[in-house]
Protein backbone atom coordinates (compact mmCIF):
# COMPACT_ATOMS: atom_id res chain seq x y z
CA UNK A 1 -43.18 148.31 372.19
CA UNK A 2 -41.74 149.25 368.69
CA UNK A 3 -40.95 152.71 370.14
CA UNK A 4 -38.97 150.75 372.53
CA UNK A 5 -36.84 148.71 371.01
CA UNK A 6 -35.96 151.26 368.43
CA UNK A 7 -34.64 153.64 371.47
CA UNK A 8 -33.15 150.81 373.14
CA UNK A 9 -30.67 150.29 369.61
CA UNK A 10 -30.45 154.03 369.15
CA UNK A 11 -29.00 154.09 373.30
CA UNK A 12 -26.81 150.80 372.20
CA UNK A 13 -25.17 152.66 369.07
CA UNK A 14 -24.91 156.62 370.60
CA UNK A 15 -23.31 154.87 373.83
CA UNK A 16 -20.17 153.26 372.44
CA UNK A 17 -19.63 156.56 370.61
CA UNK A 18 -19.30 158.55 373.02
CA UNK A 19 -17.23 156.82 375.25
CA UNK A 20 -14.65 156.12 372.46
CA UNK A 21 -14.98 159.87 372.08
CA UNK A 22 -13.45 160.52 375.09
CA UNK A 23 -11.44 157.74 375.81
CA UNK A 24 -7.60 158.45 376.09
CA UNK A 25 -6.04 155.23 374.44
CA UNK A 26 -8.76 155.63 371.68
CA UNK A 27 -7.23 155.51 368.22
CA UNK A 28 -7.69 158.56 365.94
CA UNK A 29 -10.56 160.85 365.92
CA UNK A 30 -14.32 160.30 365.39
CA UNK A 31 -16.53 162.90 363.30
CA UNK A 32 -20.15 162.90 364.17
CA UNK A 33 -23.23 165.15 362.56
CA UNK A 34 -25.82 164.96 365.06
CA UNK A 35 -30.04 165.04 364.93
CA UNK A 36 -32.00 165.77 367.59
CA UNK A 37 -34.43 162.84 368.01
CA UNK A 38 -37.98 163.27 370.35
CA UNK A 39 -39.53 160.00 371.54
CA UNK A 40 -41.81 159.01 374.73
CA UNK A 41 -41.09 155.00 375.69
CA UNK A 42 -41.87 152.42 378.66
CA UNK A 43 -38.01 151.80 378.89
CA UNK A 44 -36.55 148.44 380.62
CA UNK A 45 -33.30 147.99 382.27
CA UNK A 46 -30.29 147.95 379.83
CA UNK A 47 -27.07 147.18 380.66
CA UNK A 48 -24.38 148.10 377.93
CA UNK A 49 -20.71 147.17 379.30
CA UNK A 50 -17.59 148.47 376.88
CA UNK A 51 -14.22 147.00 378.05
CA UNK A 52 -10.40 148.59 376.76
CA UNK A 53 -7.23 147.85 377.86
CA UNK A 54 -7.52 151.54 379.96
CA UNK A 55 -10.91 151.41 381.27
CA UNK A 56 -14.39 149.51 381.75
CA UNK A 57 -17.68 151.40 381.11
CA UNK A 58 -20.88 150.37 382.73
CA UNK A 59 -24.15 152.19 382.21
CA UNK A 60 -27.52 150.58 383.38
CA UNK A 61 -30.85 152.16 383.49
CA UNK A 62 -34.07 150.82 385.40
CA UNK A 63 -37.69 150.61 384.52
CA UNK A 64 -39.28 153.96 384.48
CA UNK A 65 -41.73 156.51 382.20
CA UNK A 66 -39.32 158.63 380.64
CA UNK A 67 -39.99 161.25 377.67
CA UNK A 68 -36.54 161.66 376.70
CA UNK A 69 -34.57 163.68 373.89
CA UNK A 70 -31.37 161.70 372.56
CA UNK A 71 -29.10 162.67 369.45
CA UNK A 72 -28.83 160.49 366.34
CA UNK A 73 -25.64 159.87 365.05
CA UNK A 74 -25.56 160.80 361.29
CA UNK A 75 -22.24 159.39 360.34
CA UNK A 76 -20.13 157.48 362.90
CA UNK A 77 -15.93 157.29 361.23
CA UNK A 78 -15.26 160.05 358.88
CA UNK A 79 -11.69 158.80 357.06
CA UNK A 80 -9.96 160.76 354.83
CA UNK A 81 -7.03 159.37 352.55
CA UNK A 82 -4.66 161.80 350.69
CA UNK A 83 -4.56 161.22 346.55
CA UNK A 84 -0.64 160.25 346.12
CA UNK A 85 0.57 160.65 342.25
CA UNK A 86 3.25 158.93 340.92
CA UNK A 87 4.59 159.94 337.28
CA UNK A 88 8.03 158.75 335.92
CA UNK A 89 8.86 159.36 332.63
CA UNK A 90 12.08 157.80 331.16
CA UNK A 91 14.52 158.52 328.35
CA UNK A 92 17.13 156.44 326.35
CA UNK A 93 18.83 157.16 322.75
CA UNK A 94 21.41 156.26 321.03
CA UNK A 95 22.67 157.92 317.58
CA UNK A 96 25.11 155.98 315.74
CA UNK A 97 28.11 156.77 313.84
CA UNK A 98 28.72 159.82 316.34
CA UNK A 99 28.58 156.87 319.51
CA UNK A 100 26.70 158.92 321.65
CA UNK A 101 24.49 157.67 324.66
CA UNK A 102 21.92 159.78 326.47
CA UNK A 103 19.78 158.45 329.40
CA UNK A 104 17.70 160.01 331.49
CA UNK A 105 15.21 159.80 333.71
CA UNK A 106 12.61 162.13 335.60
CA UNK A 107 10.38 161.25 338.85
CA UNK A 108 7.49 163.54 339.66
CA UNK A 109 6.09 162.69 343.48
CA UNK A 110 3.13 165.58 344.52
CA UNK A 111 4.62 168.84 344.35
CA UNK A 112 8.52 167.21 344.15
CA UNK A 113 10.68 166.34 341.27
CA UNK A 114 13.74 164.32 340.52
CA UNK A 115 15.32 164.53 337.28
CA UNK A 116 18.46 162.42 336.36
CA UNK A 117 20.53 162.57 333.34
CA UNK A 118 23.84 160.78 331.89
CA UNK A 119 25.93 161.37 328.63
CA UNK A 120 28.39 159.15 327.55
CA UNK A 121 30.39 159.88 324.01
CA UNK A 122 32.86 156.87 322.74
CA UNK A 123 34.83 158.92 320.52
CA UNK A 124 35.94 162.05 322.92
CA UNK A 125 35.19 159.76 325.85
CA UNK A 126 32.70 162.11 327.19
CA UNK A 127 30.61 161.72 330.12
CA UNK A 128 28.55 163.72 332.16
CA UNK A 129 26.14 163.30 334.51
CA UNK A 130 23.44 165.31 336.28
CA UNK A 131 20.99 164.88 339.25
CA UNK A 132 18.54 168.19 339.62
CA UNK A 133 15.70 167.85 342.77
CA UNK A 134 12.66 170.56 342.54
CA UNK A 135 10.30 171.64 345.15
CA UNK A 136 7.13 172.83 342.92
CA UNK A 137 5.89 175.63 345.11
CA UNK A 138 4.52 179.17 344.17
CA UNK A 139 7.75 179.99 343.18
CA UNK A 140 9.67 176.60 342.34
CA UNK A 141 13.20 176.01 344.00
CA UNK A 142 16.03 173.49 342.21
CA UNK A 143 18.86 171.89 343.13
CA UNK A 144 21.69 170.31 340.89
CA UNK A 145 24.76 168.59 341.09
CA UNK A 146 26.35 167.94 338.01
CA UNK A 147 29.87 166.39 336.41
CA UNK A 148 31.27 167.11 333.10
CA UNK A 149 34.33 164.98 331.92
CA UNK A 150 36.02 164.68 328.85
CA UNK A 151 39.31 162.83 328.29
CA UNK A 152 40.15 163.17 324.60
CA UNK A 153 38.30 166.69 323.87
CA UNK A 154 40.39 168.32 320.89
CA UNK A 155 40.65 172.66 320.61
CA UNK A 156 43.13 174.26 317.31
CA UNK A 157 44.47 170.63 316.90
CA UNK A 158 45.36 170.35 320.87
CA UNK A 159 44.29 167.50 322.84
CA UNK A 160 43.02 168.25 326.43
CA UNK A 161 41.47 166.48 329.77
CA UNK A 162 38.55 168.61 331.15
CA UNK A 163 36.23 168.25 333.97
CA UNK A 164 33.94 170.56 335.46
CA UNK A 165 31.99 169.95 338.56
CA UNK A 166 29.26 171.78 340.47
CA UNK A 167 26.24 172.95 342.10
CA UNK A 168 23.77 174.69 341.46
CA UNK A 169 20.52 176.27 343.38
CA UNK A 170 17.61 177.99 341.10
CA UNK A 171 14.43 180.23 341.71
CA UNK A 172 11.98 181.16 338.92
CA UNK A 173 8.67 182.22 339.15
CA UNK A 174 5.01 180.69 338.29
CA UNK A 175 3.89 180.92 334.97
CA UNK A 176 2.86 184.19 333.96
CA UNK A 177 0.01 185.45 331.56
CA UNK A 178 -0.23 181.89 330.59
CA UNK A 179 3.18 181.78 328.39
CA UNK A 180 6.30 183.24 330.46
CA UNK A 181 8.35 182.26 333.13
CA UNK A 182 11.65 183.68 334.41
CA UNK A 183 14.32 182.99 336.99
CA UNK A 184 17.81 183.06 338.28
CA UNK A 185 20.25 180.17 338.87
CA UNK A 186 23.02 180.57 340.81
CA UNK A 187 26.24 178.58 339.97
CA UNK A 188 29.65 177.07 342.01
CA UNK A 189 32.07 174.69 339.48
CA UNK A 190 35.16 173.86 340.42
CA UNK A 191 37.64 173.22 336.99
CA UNK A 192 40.47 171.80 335.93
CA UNK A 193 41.65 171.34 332.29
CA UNK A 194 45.23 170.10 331.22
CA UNK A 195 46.70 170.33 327.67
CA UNK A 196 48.44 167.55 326.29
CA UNK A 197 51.16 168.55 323.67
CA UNK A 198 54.52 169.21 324.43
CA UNK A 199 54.79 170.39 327.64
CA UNK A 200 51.73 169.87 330.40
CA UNK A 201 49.77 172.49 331.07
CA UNK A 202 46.98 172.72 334.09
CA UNK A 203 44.80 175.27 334.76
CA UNK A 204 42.23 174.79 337.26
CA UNK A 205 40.23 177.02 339.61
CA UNK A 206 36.94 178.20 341.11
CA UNK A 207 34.05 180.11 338.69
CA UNK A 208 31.08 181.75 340.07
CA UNK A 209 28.14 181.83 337.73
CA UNK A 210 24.65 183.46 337.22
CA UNK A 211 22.56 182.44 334.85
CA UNK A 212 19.46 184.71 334.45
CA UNK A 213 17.16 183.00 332.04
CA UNK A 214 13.78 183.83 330.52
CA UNK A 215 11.82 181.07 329.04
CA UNK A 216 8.39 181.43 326.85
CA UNK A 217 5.89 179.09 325.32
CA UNK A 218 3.16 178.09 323.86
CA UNK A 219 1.27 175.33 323.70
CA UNK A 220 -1.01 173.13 321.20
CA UNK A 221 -3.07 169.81 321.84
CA UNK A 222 -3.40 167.21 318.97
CA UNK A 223 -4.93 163.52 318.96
CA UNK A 224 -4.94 163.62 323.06
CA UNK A 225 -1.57 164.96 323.64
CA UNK A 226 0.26 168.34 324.18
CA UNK A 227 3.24 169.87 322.24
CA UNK A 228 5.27 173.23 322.13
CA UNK A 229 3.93 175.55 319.02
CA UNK A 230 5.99 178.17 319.83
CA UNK A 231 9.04 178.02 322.33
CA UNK A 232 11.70 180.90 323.35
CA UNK A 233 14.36 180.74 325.59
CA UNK A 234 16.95 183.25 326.76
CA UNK A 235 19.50 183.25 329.08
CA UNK A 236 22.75 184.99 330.50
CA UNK A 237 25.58 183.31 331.83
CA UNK A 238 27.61 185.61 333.62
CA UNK A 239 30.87 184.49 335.82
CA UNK A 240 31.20 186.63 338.63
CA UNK A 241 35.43 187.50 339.68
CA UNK A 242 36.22 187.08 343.35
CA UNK A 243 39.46 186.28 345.38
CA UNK A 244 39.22 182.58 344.51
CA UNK A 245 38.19 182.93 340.67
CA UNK A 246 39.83 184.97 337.92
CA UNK A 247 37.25 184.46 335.34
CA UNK A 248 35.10 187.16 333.44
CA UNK A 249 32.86 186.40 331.06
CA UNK A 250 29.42 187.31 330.23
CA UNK A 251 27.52 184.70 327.19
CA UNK A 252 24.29 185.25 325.59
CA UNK A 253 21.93 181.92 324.92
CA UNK A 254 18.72 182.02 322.55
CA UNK A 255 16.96 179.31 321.52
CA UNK A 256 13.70 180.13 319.24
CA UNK A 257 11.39 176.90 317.76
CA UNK A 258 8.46 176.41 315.90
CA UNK A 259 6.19 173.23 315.91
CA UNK A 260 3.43 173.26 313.10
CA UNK A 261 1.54 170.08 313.18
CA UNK A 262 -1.25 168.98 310.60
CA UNK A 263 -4.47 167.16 310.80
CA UNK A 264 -3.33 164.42 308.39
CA UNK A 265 -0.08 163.74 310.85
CA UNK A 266 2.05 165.57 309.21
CA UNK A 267 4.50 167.94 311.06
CA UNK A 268 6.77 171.01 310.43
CA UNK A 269 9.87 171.60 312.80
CA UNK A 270 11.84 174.85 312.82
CA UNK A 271 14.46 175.89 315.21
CA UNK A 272 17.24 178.32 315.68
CA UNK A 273 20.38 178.58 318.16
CA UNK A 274 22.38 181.39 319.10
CA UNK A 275 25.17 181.34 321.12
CA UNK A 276 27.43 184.93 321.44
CA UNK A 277 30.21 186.21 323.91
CA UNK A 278 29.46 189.61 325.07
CA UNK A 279 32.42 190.16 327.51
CA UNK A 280 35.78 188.08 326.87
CA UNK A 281 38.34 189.67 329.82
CA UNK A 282 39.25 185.89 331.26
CA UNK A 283 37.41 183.07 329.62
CA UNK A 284 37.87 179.20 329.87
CA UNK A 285 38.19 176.87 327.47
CA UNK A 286 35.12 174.88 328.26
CA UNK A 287 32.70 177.89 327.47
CA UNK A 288 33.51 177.45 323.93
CA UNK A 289 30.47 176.06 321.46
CA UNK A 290 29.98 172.63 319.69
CA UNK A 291 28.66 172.23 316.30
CA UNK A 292 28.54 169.00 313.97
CA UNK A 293 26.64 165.04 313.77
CA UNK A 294 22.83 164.73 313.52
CA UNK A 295 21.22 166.37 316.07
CA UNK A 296 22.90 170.00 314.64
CA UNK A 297 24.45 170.06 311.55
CA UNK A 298 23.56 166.43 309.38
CA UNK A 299 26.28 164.80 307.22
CA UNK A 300 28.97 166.36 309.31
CA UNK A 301 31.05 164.95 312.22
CA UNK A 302 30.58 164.82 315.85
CA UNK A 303 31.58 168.54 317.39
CA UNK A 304 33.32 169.47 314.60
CA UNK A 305 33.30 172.81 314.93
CA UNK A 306 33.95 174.69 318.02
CA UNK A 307 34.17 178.46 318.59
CA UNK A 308 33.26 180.93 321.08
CA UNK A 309 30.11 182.02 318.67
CA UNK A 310 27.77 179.73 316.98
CA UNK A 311 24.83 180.64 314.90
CA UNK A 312 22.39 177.02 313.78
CA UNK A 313 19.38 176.40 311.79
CA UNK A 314 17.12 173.25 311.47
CA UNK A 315 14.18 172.58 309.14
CA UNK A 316 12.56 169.49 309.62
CA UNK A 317 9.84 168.07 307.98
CA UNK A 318 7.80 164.54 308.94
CA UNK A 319 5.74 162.60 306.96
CA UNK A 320 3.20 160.42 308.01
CA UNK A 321 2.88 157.11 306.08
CA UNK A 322 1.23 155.01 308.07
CA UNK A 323 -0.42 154.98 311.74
CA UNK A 324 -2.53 152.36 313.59
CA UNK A 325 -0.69 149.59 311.76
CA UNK A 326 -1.02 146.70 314.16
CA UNK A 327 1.47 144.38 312.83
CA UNK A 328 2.96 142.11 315.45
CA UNK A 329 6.13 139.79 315.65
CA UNK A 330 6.49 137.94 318.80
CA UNK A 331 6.97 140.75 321.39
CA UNK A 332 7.33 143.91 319.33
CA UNK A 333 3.61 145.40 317.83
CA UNK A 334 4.21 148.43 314.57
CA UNK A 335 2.10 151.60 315.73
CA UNK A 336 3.14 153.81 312.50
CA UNK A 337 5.52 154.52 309.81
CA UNK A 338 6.96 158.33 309.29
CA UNK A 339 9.64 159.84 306.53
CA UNK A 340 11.38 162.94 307.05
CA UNK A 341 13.78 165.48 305.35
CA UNK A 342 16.31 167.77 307.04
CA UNK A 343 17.97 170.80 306.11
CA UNK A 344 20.28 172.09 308.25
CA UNK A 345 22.82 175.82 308.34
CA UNK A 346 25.29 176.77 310.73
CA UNK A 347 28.61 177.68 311.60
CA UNK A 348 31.09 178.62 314.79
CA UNK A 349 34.06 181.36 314.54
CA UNK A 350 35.15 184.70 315.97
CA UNK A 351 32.70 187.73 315.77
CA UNK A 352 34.04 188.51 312.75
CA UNK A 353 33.84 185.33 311.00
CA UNK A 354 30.26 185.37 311.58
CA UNK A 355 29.50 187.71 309.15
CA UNK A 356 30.84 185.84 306.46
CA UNK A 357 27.62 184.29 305.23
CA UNK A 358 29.22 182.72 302.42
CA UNK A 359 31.25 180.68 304.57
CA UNK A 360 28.46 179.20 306.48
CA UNK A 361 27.96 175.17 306.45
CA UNK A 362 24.94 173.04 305.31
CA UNK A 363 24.05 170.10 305.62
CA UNK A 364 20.55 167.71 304.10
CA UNK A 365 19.70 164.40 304.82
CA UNK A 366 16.44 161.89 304.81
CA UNK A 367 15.34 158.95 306.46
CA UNK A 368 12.53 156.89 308.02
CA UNK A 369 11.17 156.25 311.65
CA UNK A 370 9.64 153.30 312.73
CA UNK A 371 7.89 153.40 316.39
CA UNK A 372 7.38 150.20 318.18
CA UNK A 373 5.37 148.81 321.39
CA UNK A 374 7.50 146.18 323.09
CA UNK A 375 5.53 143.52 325.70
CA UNK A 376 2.46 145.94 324.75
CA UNK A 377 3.59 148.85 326.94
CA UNK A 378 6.86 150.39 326.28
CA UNK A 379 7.02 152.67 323.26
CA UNK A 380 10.15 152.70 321.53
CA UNK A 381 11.22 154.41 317.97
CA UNK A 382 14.21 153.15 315.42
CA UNK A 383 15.63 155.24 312.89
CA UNK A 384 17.29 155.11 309.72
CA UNK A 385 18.69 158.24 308.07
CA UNK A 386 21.37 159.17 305.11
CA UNK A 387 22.96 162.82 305.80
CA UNK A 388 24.92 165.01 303.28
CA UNK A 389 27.22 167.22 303.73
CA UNK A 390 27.09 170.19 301.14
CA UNK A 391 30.54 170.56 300.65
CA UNK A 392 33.10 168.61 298.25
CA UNK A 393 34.84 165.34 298.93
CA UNK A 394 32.92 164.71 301.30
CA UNK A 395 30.78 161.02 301.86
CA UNK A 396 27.58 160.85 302.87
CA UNK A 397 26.59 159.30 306.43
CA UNK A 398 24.37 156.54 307.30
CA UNK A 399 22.85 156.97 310.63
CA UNK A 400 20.77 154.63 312.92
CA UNK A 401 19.38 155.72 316.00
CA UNK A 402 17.42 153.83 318.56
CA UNK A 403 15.00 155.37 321.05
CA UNK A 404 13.31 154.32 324.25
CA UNK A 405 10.03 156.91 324.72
């Protein structure tokens, strides 16, 4: 009798299955391991009725000796859900006396990213924005759209409006050997810059641009978290002439740093920028290089230099005072305390000018960094910092910057 009422819920459970199995209006799909199962009963009439909107099943049996071999259904619904990953990682500073703004913020969704980025100057009223969308394949594909304005730019004591629009579509390859990746970015802006002295001048046009660019690095972890020991990047803007562009230029971009960071919290910062015009047959105005404020040459102003060749060194050096602090007031909660020194070397000119070491500008300054946790979970950093520069008659610069992480 036990034999037969554990056959009886064995026919019961395999029944429904199968029917759903093959039933038309039957929702999704049903994955089944089966066992084979041996048993000799005194089975009774059973009557199992399963009802849908499509059909009606009816399956009776009658009383009979039967030595029967049935399959066990193992597992009955096999449901799979795919892992979705969300990562957004947002960016906000703001560097005073040189009035500059930069937000930005990237969106990483699977193997997709979104990246976008605004720059707003009050002095040159600047602003520039930039929207870039990545497919993260084997070989990762970009696109960008980007706008760069300014209204109150100033070139050999000449005012001028510039803006600069385009897009732009990139390729570049996985990383290889662990350190390098390269790729290729091709470029479409349309221009238009108009000087303002004594009579008005417009020039405006299309330029075609490849940028071939090389980038290598290598990484460190410390305390949970991942930074760049070593970093290179190289790349080659090239304009390309055609029917609808005059413009020939070719401009070579280096950027070398190096990260060196202590057990005791302590960390080391060196980098070096190189910007140099190899071919000069028809170049714009808006190709030319910025130097000047804190984040390139300290104790200097805002872009103050500008040539078609720059040359800029930074040594940086942070301090760790205090970390884990755990002071609170009302919303805001101290995480640590840093001091840092700067020296900083540079200088834009002709190709000949370069040479002239003795002509170069520096620039030294100090300061302190306080990093905050606002409503316990957003990180931000404030800074205070006094910047020299190493020249005569000229007054230092007290800077405050504020941070979002």
């Amino acid at each position: 009798m036990a034999k037969t009422k554990r056959l009886i819920i064995l026919i019961f459970f395999l029944i429904p299955g199968a029917v759903l199995a093959g039933t038309k209006n039957s929702p999704g799909y049903i994955t089944a391991t089966v066992l084979p199962v041996t048993a000799t009963v005194q089975a009774f009439a059973v009557c199992v009725t399963m009802q849908s909107a499509a059909e009606c099943v009816t399956i009776q049996a009658s009383p009979l000796d039967v030595t029967q071999t049935t399959d066990y259904l193992d597992n009955i619904i096999n449901l799979k859900v795919k892992e979705l990953n969300l990562n957004i990682t947002p960016y906000f500073k703001v560097v005073l006396p040189d009035a500059s703004i930069d937000l930005g913020l990237k969106q990483k969704i699977g193997d997709t990213t979104l990246e976008g980025e605004t720059e707003y100057n009050y002095i040159y009223n600047k602003i520039k924005y930039s929207i870039k969308y990545g497919l993260e394949t084997y070989f990762p594909v970009y696109v960008r759209l980007y706008d760069d304005m300014q209204f109150e730019q100033i070139y050999n004591n000449n005012k001028y409006i510039q803006r600069t629009k385009g897009l732009g579509l990139s390729i570049g390859t996985p990383v290889l050997f662990s350190i390098l990746k390269v790729g290729e970015e091709f470029k479409n802006e349309n221009a238009y810059l108009a000087r303002l002295n004594n009579s008005f001048e417009v020039e405006q046009g299309l330029v075609s641009i490849l940028n071939t660019w090389m980038e290598m690095k290598i990484t460190g972890k410390q305390r949970g978290g991942e930074f760049d020991v070593l970093r290179l990047n190289v790349n080659f803007d090239k304009a390309i002439p055609h029917k609808y562009s005059a413009y020939n230029f070719l401009f070579l971009n280096s950027l070398l740093a190096s990260n060196l960071r202590f057990e005791n919290g302590n960390n080391l910062l060196f980098n070096m920028q190189i910007g140099y015009m190899l071919e000069a047959q028809n170049v714009p105005l808006w190709k030319i290089y910025n130097l000047g404020g804190y984040d390139s040459l300290i104790g200097y102003g805002l872009n103050e230099f500008q040539d078609y060749y720059l040359i800029s060194g930074r040594l940086r050096y942070d301090s760790l005072i205090a970390d884990n602090i755990g002071w609170e007031w009302w919303w805001l909660r101290m995480d640590n305390l840093k001091a840092f020194a700067i020296v900083d070397c540079g200088r834009t000119g002709n190709v000949y000018q370069m040479q002239e070491f003795n002509h170069y500008k520096y620039g030294a300054g100090v300061g302190i960094s306080f990093q905050f946790t606002f409503r316990k979970r957003t990180p931000i950093k404030v800074t205070l910092a006094l910047g020299q520069a190493i020249q005569l008659g000229r007054p230092p610069v007290v800077y405050f910057i504020y941070e979002l992480l």
